[in-house]
N, C-alpha and C. Protein backbone atom coordinates (compact mmCIF):
# COMPACT_ATOMS: atom_id res chain seq x y z
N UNK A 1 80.39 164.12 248.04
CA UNK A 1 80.08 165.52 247.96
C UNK A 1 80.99 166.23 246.93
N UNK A 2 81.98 165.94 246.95
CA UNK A 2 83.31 166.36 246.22
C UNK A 2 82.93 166.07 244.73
N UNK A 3 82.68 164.89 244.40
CA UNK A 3 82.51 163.53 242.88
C UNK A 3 80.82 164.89 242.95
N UNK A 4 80.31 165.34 243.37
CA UNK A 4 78.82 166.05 243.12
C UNK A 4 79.25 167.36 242.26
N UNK A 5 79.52 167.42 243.54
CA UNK A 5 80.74 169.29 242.69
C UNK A 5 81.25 169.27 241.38
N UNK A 6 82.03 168.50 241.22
CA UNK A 6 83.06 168.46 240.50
C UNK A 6 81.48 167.79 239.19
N UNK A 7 80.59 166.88 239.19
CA UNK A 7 79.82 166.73 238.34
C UNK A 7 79.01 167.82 237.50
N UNK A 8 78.65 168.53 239.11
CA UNK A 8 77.74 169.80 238.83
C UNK A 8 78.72 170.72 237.83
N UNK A 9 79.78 171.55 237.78
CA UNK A 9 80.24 171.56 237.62
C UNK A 9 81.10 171.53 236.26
N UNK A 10 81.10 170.48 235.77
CA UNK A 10 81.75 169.92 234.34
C UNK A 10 80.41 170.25 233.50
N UNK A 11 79.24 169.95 233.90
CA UNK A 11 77.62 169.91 233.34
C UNK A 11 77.36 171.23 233.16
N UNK A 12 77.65 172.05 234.11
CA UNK A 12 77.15 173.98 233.71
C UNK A 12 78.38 174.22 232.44
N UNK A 13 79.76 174.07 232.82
CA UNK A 13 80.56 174.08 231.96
C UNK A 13 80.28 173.84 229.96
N UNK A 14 79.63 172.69 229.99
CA UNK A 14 79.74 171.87 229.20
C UNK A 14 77.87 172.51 228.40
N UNK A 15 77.06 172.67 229.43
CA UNK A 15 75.57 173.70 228.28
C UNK A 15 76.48 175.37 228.24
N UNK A 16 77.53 175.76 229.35
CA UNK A 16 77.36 177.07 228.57
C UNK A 16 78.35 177.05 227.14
N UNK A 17 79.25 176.55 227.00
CA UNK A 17 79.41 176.28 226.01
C UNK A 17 79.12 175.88 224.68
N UNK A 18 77.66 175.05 224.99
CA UNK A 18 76.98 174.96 224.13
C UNK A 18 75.98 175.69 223.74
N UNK A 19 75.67 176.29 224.47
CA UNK A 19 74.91 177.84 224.52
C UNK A 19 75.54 178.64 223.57
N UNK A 20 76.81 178.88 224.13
CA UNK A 20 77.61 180.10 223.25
C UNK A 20 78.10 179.80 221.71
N UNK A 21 78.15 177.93 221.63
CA UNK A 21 78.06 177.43 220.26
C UNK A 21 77.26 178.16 219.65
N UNK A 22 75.79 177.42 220.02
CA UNK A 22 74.55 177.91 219.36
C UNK A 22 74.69 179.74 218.79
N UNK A 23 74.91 179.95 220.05
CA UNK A 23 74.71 181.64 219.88
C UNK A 23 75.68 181.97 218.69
N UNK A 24 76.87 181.40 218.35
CA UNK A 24 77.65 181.88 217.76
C UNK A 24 77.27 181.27 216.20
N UNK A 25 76.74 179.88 216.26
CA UNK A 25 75.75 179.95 215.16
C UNK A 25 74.86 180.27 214.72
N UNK A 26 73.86 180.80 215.52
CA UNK A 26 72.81 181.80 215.26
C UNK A 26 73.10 183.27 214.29
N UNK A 27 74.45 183.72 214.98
CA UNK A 27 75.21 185.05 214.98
C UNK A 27 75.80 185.04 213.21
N UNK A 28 76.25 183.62 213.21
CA UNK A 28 76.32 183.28 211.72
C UNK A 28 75.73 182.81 210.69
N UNK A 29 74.54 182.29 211.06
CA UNK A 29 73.34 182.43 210.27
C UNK A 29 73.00 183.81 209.72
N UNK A 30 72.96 184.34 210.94
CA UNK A 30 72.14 185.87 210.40
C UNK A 30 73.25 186.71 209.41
N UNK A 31 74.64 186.47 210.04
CA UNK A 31 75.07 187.27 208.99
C UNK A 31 75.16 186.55 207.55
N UNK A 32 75.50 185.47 207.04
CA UNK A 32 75.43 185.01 206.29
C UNK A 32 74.04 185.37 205.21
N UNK A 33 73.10 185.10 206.13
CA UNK A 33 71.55 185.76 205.62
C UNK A 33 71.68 186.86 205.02
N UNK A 34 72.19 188.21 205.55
CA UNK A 34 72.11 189.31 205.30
C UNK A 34 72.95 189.37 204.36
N UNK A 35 74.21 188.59 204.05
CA UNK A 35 75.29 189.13 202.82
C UNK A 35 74.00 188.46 201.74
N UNK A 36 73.47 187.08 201.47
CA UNK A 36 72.71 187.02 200.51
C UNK A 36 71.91 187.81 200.61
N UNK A 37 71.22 188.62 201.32
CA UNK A 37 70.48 189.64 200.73
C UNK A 37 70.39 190.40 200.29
N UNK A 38 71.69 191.13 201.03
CA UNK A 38 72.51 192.10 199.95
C UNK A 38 72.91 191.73 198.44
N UNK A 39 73.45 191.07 198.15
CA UNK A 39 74.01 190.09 197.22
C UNK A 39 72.50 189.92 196.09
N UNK A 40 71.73 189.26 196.34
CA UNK A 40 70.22 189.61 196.11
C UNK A 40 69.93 190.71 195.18
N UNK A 41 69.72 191.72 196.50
CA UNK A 41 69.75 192.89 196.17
C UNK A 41 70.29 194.02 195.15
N UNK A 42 71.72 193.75 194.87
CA UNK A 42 72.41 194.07 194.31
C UNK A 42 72.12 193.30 192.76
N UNK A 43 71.54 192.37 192.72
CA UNK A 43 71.48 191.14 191.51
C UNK A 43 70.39 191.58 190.60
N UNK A 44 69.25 192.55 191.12
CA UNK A 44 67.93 192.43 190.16
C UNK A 44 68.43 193.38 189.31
N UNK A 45 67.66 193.06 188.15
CA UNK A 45 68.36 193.48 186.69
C UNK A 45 67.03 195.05 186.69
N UNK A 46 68.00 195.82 186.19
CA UNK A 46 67.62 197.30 186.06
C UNK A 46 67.03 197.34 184.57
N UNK A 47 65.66 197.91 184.41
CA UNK A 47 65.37 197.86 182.97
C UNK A 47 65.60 199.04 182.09
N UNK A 48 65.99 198.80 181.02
CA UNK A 48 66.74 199.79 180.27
C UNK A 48 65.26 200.54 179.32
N UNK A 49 66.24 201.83 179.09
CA UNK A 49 65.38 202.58 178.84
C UNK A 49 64.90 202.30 177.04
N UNK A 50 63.24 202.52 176.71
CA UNK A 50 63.31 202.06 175.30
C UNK A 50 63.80 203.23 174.58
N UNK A 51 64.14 203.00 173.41
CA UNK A 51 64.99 203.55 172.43
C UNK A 51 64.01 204.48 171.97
N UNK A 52 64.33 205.42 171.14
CA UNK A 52 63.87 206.95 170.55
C UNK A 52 63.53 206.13 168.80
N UNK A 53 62.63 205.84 168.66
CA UNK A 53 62.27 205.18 167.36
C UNK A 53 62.07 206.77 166.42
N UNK A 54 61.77 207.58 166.96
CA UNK A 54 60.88 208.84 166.30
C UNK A 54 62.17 209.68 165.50
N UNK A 55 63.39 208.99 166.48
CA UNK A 55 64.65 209.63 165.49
C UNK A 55 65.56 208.81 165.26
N UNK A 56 65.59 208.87 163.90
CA UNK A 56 66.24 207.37 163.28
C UNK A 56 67.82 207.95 163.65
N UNK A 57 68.57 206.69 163.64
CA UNK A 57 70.11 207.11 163.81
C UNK A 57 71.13 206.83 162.43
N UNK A 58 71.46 208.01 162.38
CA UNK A 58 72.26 208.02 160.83
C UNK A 58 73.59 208.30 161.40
N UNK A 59 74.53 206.94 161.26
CA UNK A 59 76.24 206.78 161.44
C UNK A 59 76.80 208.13 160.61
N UNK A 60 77.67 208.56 161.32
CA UNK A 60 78.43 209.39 160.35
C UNK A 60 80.10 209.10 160.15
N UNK A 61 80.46 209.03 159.44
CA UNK A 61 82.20 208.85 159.22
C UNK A 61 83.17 209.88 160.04
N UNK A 62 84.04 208.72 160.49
CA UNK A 62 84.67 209.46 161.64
C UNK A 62 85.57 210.37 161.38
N UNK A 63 85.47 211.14 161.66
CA UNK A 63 87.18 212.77 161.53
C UNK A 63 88.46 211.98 161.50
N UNK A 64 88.72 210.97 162.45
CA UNK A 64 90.13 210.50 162.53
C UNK A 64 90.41 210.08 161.28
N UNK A 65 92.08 210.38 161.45
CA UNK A 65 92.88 209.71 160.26
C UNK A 65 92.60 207.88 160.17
N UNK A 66 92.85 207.13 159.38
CA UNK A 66 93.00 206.31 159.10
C UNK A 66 94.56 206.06 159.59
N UNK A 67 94.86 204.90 160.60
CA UNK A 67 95.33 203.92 161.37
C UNK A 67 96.50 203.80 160.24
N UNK A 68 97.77 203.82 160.11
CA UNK A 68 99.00 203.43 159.28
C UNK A 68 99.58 202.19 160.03
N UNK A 69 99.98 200.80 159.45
CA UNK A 69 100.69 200.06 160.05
C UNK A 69 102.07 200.56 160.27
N UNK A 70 102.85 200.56 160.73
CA UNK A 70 104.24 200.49 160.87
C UNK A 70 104.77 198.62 161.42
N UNK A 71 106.52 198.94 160.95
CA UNK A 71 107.28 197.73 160.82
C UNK A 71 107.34 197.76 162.65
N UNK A 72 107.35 196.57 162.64
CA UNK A 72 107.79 196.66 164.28
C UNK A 72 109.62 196.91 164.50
N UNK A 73 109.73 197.40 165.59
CA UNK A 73 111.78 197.56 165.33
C UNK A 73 111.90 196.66 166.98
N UNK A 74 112.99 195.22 166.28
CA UNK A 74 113.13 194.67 167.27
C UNK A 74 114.87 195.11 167.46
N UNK A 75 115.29 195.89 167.03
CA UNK A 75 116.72 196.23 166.51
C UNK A 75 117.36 196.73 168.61
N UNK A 76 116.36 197.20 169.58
CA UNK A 76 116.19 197.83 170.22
C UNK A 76 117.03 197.03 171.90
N UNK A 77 117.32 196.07 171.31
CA UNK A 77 117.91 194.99 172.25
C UNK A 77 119.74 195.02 173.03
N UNK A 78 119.40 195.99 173.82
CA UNK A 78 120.52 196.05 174.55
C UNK A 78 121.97 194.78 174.68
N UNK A 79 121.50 193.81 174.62
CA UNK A 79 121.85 192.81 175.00
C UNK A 79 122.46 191.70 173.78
N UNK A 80 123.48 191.29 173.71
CA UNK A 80 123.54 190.23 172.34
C UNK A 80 123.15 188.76 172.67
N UNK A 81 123.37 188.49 173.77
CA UNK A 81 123.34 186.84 174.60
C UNK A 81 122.09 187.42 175.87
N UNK A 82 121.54 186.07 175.94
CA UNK A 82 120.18 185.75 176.85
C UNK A 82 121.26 184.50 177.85
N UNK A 83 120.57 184.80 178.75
CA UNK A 83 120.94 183.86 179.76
C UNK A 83 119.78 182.99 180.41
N UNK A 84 119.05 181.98 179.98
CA UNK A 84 118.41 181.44 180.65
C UNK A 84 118.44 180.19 181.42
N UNK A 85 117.59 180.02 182.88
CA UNK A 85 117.66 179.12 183.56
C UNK A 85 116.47 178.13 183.74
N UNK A 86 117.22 176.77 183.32
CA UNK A 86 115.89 176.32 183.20
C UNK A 86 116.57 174.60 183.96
N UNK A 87 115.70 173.81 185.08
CA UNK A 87 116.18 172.85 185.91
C UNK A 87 117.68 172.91 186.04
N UNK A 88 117.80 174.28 186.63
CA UNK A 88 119.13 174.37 187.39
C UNK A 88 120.37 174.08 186.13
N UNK A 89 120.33 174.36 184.96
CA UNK A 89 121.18 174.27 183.74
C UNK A 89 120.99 175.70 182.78
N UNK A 90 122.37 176.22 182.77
CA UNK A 90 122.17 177.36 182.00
C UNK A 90 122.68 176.79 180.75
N UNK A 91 121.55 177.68 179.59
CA UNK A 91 121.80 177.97 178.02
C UNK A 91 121.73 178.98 177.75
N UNK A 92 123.00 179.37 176.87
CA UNK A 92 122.97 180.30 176.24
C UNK A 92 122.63 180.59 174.96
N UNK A 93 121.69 181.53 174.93
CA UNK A 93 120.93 181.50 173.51
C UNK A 93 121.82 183.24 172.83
N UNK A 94 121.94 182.56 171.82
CA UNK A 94 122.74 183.90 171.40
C UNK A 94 121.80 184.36 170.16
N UNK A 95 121.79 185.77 169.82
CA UNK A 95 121.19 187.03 169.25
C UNK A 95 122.13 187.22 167.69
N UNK A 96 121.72 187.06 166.81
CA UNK A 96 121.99 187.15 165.54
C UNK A 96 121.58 187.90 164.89
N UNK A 97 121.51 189.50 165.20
CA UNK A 97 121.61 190.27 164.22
C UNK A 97 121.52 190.36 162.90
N UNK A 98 120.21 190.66 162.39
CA UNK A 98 120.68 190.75 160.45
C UNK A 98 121.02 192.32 160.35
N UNK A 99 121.88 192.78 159.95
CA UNK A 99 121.91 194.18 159.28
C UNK A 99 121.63 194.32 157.94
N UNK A 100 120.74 194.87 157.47
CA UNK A 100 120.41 195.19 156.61
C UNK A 100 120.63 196.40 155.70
């Protein structure tokens, strides 16, 4: 009677669990479903509008000044010596100044 129980028992145990598997894969199906649809959704290509043929487009030259290069100034370096670490061994790389 006991060995029945204890069968019955382990067996309800053992479908609701598998019940609530299912369910919880079901639950993730659908959402999964719905992000691709969204996703989808979001994906179809929007058609652009056609162009104005009836008025031709004439570039015009821009107002701005014209762009001047300048020298770069690396002169700006606080520091005369670098300290770097590299596999636990420091070198020192030292800074040589040209004055000009």
């Amino acid at each position: 009677m006991k060995r029945a129980m204890f069968n019955y028992t382990v067996a309800t145990n053992y479908y609701i669990t598998k019940l609530q598997k299912k369910q919880e894969e079901r639950l993730q199906k659908m959402i999964q479903e719905e992000e691709i649809r969204m996703l989808r959704k979001e994906m179809v290509p929007k058609a652009q509008l056609m162009p104005f043929f009836d008025r031709p487009f004439l570039p015009q030259r821009s107002s701005r000044p014209l762009t001047m290069p300048k020298e770069p100034s690396f002169g700006n370096v606080n520091s005369t010596c670098w300290t770097c670490v590299f596999n636990n061994q420091h070198y020192l790389y030292h800074i040589h100044h040209a004055h000009a």
